[in-house]
C-alpha atoms as a PDB file:
ATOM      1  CA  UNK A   1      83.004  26.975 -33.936  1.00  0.00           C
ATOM      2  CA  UNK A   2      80.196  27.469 -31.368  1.00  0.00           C
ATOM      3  CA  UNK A   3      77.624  27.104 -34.947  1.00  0.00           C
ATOM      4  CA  UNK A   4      78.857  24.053 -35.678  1.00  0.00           C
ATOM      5  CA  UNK A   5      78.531  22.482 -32.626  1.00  0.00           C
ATOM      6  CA  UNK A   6      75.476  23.220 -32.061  1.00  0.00           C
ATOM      7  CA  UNK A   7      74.416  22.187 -35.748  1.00  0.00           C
ATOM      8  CA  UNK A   8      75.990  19.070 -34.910  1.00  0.00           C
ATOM      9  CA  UNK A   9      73.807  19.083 -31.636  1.00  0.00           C
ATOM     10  CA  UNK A  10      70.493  19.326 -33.646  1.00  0.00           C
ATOM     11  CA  UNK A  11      71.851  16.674 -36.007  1.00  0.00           C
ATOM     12  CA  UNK A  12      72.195  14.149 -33.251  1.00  0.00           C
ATOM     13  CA  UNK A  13      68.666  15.261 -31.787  1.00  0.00           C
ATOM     14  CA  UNK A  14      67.470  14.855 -35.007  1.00  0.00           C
ATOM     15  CA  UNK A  15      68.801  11.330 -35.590  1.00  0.00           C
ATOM     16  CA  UNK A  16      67.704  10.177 -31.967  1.00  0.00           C
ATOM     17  CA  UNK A  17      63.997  11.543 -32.315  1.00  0.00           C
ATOM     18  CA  UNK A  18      63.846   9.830 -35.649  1.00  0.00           C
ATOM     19  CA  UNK A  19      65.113   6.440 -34.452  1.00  0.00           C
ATOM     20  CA  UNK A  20      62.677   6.989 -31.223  1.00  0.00           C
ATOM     21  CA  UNK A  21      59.627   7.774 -33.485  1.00  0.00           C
ATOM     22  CA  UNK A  22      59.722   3.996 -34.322  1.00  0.00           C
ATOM     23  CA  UNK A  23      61.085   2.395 -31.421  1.00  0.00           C
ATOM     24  CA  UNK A  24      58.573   4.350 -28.687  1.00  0.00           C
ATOM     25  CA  UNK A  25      55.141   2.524 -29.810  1.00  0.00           C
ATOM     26  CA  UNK A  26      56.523  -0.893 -29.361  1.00  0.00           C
ATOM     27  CA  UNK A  27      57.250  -0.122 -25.733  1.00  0.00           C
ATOM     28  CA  UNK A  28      53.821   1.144 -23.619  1.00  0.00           C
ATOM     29  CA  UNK A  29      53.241   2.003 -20.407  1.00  0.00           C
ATOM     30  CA  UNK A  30      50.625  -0.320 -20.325  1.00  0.00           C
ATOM     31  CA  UNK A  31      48.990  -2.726 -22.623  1.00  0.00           C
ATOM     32  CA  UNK A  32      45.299  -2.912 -23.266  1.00  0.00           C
ATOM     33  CA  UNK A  33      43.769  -6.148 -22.035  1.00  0.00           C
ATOM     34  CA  UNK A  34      42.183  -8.500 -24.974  1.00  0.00           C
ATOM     35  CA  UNK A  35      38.705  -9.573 -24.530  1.00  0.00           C
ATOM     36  CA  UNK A  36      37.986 -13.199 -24.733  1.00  0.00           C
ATOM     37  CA  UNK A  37      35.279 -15.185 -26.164  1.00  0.00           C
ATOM     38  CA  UNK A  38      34.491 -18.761 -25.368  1.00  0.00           C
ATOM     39  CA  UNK A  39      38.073 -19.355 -23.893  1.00  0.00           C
ATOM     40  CA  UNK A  40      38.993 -21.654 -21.149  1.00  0.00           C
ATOM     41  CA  UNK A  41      40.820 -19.873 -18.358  1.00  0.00           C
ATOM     42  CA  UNK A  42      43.935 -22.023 -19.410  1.00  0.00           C
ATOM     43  CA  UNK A  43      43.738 -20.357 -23.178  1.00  0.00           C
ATOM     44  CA  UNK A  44      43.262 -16.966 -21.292  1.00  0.00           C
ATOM     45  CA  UNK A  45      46.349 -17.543 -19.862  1.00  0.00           C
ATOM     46  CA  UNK A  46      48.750 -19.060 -22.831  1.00  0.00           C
ATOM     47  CA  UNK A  47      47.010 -16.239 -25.165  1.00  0.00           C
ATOM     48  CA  UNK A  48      47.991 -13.501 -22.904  1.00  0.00           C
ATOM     49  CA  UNK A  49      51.280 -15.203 -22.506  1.00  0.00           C
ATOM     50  CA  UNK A  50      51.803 -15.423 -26.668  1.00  0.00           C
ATOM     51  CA  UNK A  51      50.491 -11.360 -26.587  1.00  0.00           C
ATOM     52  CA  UNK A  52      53.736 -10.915 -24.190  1.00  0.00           C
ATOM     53  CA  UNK A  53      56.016 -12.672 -26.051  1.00  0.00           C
ATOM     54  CA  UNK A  54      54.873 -11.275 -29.512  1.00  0.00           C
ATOM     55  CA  UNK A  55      55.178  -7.748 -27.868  1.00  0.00           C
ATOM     56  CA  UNK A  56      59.042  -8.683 -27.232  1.00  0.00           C
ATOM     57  CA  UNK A  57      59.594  -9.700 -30.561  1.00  0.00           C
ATOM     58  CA  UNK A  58      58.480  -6.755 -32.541  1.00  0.00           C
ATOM     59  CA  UNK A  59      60.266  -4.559 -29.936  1.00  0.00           C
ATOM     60  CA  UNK A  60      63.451  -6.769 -30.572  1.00  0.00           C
ATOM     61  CA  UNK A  61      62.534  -6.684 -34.445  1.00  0.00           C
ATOM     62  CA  UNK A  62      62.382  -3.009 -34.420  1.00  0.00           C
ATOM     63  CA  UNK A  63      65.079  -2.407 -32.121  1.00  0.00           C
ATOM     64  CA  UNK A  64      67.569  -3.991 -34.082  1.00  0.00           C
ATOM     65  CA  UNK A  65      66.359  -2.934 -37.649  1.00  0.00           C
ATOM     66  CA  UNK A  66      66.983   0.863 -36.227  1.00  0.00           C
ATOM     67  CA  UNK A  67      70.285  -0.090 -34.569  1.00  0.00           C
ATOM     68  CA  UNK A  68      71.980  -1.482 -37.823  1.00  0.00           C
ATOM     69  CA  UNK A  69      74.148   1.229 -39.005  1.00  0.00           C
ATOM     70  CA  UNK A  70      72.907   2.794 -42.352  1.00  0.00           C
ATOM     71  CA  UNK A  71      76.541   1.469 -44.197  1.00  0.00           C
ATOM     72  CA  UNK A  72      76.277  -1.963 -42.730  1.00  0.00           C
ATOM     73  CA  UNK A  73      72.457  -2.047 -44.041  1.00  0.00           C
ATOM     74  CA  UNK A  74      73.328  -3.781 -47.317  1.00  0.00           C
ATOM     75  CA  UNK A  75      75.134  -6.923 -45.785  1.00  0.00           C
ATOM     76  CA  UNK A  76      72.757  -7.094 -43.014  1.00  0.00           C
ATOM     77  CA  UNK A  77      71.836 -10.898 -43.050  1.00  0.00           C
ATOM     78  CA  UNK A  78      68.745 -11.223 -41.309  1.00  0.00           C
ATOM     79  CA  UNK A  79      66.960  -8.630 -43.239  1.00  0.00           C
ATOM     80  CA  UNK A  80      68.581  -9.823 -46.865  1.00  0.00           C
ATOM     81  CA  UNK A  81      67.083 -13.268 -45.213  1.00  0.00           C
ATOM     82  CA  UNK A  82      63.364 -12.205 -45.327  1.00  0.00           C
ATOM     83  CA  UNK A  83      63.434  -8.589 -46.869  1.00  0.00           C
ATOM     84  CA  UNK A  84      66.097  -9.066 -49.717  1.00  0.00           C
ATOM     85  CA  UNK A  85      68.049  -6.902 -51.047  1.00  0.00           C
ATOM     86  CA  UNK A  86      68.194  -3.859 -49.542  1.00  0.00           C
ATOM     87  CA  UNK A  87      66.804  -0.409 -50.585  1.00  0.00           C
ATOM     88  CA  UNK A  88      65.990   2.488 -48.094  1.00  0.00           C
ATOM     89  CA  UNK A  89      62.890   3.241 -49.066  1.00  0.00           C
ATOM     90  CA  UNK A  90      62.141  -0.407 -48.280  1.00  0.00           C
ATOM     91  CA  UNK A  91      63.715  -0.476 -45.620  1.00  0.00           C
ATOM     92  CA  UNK A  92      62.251   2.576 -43.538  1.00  0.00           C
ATOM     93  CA  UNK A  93      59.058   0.769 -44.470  1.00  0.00           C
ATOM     94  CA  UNK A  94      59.752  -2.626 -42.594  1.00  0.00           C
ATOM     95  CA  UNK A  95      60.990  -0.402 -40.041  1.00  0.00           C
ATOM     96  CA  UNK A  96      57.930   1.418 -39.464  1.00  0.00           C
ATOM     97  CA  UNK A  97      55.601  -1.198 -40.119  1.00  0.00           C
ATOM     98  CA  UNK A  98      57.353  -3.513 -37.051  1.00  0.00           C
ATOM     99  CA  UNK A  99      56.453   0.116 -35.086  1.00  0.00           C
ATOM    100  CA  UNK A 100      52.521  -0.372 -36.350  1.00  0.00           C
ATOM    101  CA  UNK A 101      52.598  -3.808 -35.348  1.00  0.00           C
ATOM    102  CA  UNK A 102      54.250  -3.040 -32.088  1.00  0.00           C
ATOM    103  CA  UNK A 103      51.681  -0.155 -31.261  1.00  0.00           C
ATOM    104  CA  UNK A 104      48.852  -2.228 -32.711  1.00  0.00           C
ATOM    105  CA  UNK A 105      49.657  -4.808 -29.782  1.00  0.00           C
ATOM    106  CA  UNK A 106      50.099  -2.559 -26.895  1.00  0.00           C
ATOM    107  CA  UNK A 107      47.310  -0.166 -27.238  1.00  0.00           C
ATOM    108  CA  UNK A 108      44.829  -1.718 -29.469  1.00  0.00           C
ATOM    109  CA  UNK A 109      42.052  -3.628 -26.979  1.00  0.00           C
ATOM    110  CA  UNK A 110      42.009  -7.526 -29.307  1.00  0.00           C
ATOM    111  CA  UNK A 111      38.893  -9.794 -29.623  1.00  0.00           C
ATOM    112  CA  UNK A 112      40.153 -12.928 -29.171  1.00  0.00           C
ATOM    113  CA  UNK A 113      38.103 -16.058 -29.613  1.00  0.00           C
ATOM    114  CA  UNK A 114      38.895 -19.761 -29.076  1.00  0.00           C
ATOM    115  CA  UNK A 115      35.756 -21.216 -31.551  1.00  0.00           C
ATOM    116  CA  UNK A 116      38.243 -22.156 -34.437  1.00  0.00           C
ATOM    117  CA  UNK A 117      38.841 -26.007 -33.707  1.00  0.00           C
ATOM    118  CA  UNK A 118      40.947 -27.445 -36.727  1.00  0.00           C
ATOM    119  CA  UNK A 119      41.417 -25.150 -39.583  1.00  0.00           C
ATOM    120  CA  UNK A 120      41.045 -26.621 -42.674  1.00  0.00           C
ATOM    121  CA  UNK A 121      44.401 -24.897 -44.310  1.00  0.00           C
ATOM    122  CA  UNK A 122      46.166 -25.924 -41.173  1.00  0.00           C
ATOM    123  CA  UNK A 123      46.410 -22.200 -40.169  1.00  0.00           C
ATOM    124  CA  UNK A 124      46.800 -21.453 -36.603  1.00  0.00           C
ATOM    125  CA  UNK A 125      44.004 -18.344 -37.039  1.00  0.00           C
ATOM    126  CA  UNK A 126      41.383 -16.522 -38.508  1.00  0.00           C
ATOM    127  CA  UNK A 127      40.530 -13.017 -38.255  1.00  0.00           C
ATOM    128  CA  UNK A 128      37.640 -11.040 -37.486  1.00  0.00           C
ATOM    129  CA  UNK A 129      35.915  -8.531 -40.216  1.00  0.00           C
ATOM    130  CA  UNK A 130      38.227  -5.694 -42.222  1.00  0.00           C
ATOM    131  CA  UNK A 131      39.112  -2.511 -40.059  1.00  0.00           C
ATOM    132  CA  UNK A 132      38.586  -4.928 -36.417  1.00  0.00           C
ATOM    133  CA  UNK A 133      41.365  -6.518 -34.397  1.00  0.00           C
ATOM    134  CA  UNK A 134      39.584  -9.968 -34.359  1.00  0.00           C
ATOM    135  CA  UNK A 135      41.340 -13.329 -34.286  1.00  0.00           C
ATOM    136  CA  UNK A 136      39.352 -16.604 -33.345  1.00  0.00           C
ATOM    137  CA  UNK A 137      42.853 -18.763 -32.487  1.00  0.00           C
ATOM    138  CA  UNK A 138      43.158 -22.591 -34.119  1.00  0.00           C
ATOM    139  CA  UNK A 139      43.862 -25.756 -32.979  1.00  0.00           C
ATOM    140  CA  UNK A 140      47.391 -25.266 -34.804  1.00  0.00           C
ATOM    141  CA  UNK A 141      47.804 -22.213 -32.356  1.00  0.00           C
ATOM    142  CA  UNK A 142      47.400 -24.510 -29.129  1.00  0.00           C
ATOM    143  CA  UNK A 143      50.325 -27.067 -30.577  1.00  0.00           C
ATOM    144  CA  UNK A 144      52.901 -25.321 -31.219  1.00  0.00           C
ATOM    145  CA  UNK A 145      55.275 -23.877 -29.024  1.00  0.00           C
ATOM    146  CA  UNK A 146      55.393 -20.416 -27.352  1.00  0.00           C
ATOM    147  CA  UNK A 147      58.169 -18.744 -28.772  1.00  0.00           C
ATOM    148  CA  UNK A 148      60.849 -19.118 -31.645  1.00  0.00           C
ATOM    149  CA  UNK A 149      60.544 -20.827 -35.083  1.00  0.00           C
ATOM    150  CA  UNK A 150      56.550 -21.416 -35.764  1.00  0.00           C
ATOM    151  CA  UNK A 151      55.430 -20.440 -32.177  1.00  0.00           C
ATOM    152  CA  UNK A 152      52.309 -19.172 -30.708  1.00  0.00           C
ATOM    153  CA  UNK A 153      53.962 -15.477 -30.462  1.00  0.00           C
ATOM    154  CA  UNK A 154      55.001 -15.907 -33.927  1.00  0.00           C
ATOM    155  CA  UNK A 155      51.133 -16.473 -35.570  1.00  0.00           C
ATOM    156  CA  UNK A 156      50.371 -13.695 -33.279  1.00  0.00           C
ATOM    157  CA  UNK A 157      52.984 -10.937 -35.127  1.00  0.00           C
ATOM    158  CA  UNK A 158      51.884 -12.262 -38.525  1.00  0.00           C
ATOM    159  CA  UNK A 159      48.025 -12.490 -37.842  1.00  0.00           C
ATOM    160  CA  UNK A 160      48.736  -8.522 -36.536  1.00  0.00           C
ATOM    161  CA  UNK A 161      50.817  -8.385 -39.298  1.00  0.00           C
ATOM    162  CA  UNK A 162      47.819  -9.103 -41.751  1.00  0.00           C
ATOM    163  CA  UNK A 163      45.049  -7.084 -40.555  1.00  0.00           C
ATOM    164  CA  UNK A 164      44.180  -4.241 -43.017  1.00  0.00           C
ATOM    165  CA  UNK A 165      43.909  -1.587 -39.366  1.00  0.00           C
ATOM    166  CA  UNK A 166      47.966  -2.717 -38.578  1.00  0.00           C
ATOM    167  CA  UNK A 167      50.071  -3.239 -41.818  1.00  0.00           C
ATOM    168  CA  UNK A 168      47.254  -5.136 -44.144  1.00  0.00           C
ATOM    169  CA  UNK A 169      49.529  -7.511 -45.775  1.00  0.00           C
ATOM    170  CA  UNK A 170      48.217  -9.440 -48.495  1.00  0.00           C
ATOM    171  CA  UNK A 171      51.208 -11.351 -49.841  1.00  0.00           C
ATOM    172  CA  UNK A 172      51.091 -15.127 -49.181  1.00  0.00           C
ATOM    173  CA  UNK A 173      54.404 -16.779 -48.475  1.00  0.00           C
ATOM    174  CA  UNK A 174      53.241 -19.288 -45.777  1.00  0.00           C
ATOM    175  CA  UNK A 175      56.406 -21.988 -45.801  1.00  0.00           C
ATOM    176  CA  UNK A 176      60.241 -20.639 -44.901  1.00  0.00           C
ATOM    177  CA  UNK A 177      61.437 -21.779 -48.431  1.00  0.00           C
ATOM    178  CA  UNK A 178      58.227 -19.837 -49.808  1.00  0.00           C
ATOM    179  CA  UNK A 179      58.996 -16.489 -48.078  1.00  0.00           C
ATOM    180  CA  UNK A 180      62.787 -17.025 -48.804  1.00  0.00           C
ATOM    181  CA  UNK A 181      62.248 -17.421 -52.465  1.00  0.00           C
ATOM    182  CA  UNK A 182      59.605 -14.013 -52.380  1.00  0.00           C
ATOM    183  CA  UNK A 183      62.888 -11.965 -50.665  1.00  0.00           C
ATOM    184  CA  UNK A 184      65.452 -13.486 -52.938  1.00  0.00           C
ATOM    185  CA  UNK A 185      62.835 -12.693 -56.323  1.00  0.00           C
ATOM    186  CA  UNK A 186      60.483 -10.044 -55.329  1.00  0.00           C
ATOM    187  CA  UNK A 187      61.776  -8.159 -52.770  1.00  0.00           C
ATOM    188  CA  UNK A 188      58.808  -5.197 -52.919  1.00  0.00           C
ATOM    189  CA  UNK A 189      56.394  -8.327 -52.492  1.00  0.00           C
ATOM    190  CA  UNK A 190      58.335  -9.754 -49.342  1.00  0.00           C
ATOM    191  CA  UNK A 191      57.840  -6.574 -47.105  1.00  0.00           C
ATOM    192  CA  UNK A 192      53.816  -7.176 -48.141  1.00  0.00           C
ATOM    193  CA  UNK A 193      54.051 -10.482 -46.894  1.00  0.00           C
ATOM    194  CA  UNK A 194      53.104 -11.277 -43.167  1.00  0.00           C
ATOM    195  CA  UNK A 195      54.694 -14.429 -42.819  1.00  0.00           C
ATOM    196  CA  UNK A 196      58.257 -12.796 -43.573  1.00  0.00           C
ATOM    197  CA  UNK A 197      57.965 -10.535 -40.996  1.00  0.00           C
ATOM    198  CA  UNK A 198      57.021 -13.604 -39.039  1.00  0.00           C
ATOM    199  CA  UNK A 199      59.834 -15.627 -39.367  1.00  0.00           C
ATOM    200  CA  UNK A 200      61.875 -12.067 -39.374  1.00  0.00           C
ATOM    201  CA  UNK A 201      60.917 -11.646 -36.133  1.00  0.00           C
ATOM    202  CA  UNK A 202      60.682 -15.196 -34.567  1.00  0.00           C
ATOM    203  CA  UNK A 203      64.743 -15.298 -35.530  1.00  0.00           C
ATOM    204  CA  UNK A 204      67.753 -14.424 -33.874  1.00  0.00           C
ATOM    205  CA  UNK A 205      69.153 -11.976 -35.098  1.00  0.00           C
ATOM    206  CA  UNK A 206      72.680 -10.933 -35.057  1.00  0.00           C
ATOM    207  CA  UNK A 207      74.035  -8.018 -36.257  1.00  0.00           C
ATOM    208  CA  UNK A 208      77.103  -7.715 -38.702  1.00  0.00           C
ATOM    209  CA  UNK A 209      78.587  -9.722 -41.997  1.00  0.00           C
ATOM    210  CA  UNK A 210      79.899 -12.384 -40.944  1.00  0.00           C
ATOM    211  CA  UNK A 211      76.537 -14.398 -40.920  1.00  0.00           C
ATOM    212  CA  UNK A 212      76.125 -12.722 -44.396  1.00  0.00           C
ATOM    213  CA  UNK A 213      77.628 -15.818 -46.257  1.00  0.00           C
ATOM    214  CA  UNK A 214      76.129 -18.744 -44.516  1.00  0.00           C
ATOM    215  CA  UNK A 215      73.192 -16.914 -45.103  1.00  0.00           C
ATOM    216  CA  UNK A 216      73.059 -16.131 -48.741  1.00  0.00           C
ATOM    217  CA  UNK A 217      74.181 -20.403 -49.092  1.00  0.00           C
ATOM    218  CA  UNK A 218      71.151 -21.488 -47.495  1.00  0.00           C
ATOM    219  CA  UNK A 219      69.174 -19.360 -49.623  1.00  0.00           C
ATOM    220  CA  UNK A 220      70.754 -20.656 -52.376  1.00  0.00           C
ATOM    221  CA  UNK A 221      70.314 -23.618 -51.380  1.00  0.00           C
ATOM    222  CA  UNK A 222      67.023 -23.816 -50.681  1.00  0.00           C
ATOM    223  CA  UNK A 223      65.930 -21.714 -54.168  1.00  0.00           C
ATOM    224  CA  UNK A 224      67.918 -24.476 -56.312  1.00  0.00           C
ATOM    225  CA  UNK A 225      65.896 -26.844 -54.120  1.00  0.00           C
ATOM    226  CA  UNK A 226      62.619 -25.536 -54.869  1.00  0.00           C
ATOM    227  CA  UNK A 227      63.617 -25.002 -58.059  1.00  0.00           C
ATOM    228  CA  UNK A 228      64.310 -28.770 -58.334  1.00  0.00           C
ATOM    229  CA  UNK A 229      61.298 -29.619 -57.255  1.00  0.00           C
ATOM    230  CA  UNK A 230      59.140 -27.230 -59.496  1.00  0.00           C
ATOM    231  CA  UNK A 231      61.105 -28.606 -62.849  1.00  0.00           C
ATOM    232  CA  UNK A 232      60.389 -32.433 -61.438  1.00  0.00           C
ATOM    233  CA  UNK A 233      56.899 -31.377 -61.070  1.00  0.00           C
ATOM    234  CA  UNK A 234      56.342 -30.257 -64.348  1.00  0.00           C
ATOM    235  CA  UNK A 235      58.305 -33.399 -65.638  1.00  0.00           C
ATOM    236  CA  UNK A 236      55.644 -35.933 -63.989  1.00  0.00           C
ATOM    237  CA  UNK A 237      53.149 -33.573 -65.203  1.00  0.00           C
ATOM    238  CA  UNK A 238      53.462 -34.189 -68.884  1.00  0.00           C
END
């Protein structure tokens, strides 16, 4: 008796120090400072402000990714949302690559520059050379909002998000419908895409199934959407 209670003791430990392995870098004692080039003291202060907020936002990312219970995994609707379907392996991946991002933002020292003006694609940044943690921020950046849907905080965890040093995600998904569409088809792509763990982490997010159905509808709904679109493109195109 007194065996397996303590084999269920290490179990527990086990479990705890595995869920605390990812949830421990997003949550620092203290955050290294970014260093700022041609910035007004006003963008000083609304960058740091966006670094705070983006901090929050992984931690509340990774947080709840490691607090969804493994058999409630495959219904959970926020991750189906931006991850699709679920595997484990995938899974564990997002997980731990919310805990680079997290640890990328609190101890990493950032080079942040305000030179960008008005991006051509519309992007709200530009990073620095491969290996740095360099972002010259975009007029885009300066209009839109601090935090939730397309925010300041939000370019922030998906520039991170994209530099090869953090989680170097290549994928390009840059629209809601577009990173929707990668979960629903290519779900390996999605979790190499930094603008679905953007809008992953710039929603909020509820745990359990019953936001599972209203969420699969509006992913249908916006696939046979797109879909609609792509087939009346390639009607006026003949």
């Amino acid at each position: 008796m007194k065996r397996g209670r303590a084999n269920n003791l290490l179990s527990l430990c086990a479990g705890t120090l595995l869920i605390a392995l990812f949830i421990v870098p997003v949550f620092p004692a203290q955050a290294a400072p970014p260093v700022f080039t041609e910035c007004t003291g006003a963008q000083e202060a609304e960058a740091v402000e966006a670094l705070q907020n983006a901090r929050a936002m992984v931690a509340d990312s990774a947080a709840y990714l490691a607090g969804v219970a493994d058999a409630q995994r495959v219904y959970d609707a926020p991750y189906a949302t931006w991850f699709g379907a679920y595997d484990g392996w995938r899974y564990r991946k997002v997980l731990a690559n919310f805990g680079a991002i997290g640890s990328a933002l609190d101890r990493e020292s950032l080079s942040i520059s305000c030179t960008c003006g008005t991006h051509a694609l519309g992007d709200a940044y530009t990073l620095g050379p491969k290996k740095s943690y360099a972002i010259s921020l975009c007029s885009n950046f300066w209009a839109a909002p601090l935090r939730g849907g397309k925010s300041r905080a939000g370019a922030i965890v998906e520039a991170m998000s994209r530099l090869d040093a953090v989680v170097g995600a290549k994928v390009k998904a840059p629209t809601q419908i577009e990173s929707m569409t990668l979960a629903s088809e290519k779900p390996a792509e999605a979790i190499q895409s930094a603008s679905n763990y953007r809008y992953f982490a710039e929603e909020e997010k509820t745990a359990g199934t019953e936001h599972l159905l209203p969420a699969v509808m509006l992913i249908l709904l916006l696939l046979l959407g797109e879909r609609l679109r792509r087939r009346r493109g390639r009607s006026l195109g003949r």
